[in-house]
C-alpha atoms as a PDB file:
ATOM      1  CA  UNK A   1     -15.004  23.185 -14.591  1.00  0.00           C
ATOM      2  CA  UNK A   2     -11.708  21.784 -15.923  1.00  0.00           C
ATOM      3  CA  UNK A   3     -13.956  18.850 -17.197  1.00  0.00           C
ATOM      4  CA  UNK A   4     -16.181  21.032 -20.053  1.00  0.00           C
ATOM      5  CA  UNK A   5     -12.812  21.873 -21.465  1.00  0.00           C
ATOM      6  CA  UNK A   6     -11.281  18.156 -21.630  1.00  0.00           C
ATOM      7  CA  UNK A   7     -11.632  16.543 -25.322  1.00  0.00           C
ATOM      8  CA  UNK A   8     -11.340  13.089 -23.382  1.00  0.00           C
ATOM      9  CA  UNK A   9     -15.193  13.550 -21.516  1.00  0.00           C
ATOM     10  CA  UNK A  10     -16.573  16.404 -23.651  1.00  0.00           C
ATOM     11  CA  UNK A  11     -15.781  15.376 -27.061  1.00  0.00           C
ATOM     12  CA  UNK A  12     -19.012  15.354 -29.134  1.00  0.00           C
ATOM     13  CA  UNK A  13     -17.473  12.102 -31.470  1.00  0.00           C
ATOM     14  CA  UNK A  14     -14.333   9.962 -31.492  1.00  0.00           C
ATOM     15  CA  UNK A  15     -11.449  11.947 -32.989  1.00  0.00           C
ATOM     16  CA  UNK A  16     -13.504  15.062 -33.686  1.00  0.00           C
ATOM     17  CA  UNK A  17     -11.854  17.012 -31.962  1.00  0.00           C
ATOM     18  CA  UNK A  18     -14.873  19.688 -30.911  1.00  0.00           C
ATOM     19  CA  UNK A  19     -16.337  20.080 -27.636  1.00  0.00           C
ATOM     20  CA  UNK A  20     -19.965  19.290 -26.984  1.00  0.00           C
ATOM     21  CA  UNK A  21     -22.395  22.327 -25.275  1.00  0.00           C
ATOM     22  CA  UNK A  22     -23.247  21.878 -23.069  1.00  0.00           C
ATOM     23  CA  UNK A  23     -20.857  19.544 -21.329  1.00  0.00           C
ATOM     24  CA  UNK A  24     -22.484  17.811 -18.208  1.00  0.00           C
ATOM     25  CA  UNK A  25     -18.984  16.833 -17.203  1.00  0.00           C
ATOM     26  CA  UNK A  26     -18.175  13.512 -15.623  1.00  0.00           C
ATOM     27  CA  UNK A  27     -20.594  11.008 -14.007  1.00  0.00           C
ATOM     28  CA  UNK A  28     -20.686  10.084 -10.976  1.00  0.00           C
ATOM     29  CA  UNK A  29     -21.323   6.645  -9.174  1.00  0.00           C
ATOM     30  CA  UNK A  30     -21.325   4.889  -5.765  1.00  0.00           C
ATOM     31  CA  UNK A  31     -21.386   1.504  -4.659  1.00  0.00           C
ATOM     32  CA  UNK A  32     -22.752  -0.454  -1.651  1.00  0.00           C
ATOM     33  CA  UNK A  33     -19.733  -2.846  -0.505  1.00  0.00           C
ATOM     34  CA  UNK A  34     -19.685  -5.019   2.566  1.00  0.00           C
ATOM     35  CA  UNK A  35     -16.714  -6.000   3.933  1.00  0.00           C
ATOM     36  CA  UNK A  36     -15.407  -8.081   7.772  1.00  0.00           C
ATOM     37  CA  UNK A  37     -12.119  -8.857   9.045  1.00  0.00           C
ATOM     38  CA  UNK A  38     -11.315 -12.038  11.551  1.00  0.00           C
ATOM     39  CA  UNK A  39      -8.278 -11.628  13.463  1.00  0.00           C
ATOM     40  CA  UNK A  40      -7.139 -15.670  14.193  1.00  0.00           C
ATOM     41  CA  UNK A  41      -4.080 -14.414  15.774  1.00  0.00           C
ATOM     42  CA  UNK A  42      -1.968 -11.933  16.925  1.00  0.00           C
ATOM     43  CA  UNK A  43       0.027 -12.196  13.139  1.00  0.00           C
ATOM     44  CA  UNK A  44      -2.888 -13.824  11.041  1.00  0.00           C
ATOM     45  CA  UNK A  45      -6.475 -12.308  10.125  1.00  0.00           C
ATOM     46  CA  UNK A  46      -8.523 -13.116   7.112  1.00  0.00           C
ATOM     47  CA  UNK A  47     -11.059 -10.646   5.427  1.00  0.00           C
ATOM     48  CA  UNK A  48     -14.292 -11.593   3.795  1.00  0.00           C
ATOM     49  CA  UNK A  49     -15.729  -8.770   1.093  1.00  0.00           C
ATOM     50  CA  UNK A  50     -18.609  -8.426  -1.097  1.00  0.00           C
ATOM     51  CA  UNK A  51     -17.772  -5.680  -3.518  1.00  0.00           C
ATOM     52  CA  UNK A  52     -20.309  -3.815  -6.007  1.00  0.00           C
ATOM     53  CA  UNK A  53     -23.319  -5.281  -4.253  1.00  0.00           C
ATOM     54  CA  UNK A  54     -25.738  -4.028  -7.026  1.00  0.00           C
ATOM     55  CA  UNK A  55     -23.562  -4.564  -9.860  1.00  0.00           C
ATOM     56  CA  UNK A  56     -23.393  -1.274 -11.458  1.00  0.00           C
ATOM     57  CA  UNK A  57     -21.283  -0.118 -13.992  1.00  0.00           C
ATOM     58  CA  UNK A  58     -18.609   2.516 -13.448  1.00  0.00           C
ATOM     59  CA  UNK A  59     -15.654   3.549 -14.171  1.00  0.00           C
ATOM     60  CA  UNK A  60     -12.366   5.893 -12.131  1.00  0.00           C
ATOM     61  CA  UNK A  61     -12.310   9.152 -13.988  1.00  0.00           C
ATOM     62  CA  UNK A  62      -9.845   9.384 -17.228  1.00  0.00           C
ATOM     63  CA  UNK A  63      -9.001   5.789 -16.932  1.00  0.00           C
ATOM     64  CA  UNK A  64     -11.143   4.469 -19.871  1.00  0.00           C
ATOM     65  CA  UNK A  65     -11.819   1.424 -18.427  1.00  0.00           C
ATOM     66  CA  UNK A  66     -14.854  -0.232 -16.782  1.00  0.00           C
ATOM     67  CA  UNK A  67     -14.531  -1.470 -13.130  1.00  0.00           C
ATOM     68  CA  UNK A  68     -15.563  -5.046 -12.323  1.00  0.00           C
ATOM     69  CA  UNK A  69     -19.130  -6.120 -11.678  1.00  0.00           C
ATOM     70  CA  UNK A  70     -20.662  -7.477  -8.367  1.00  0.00           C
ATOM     71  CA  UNK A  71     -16.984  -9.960  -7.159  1.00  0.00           C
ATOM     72  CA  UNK A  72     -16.347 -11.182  -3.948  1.00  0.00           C
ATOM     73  CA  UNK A  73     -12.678 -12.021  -2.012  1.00  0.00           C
ATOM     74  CA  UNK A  74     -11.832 -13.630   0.580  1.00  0.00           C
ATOM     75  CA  UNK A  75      -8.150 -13.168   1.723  1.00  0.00           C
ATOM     76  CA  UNK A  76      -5.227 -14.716   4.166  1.00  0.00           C
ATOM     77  CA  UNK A  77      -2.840 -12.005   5.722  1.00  0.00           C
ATOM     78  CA  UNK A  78      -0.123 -12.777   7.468  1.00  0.00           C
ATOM     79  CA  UNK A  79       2.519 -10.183   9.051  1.00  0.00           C
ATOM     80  CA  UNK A  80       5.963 -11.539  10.467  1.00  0.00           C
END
């Protein structure tokens, strides 16, 4: 409900400063990820992921920014 009354997702055009009716609020999203984790050693594991498998496009609410495309990592980790 909060949403319908934030200029920042409701606004009906930059900087006008009036809210759009109805307001459908913010979209949502989900992505299919696949991630595994190796454990070499009692103090060293390394992680294979495949993030955003379909490549959508999305974006965490209020942060204006859009979230990278299909990526993959793979990673080292060491503890000591």
């Amino acid at each position: 409900p909060l949403d319908e009354k934030d200029l920042r997702i409701c606004e009906t055009g930059p900087f006008s400063g009036l809210l759009e009716t109805p307001c459908s609020g913010t979209d949502s999203w989900a992505t299919a990820n696949f991630t595994t984790t190796w454990k070499l050693n009692s103090n060293l594991s390394t992680r294979l992921a495949f993030l955003n498998l379909s490549d959508e496009t999305y974006r965490w609410h209020g942060s204006g920014f859009d979230q990278p495309g299909f990526n993959s990592r793979w990673t080292l980790e060491g503890r000591f």
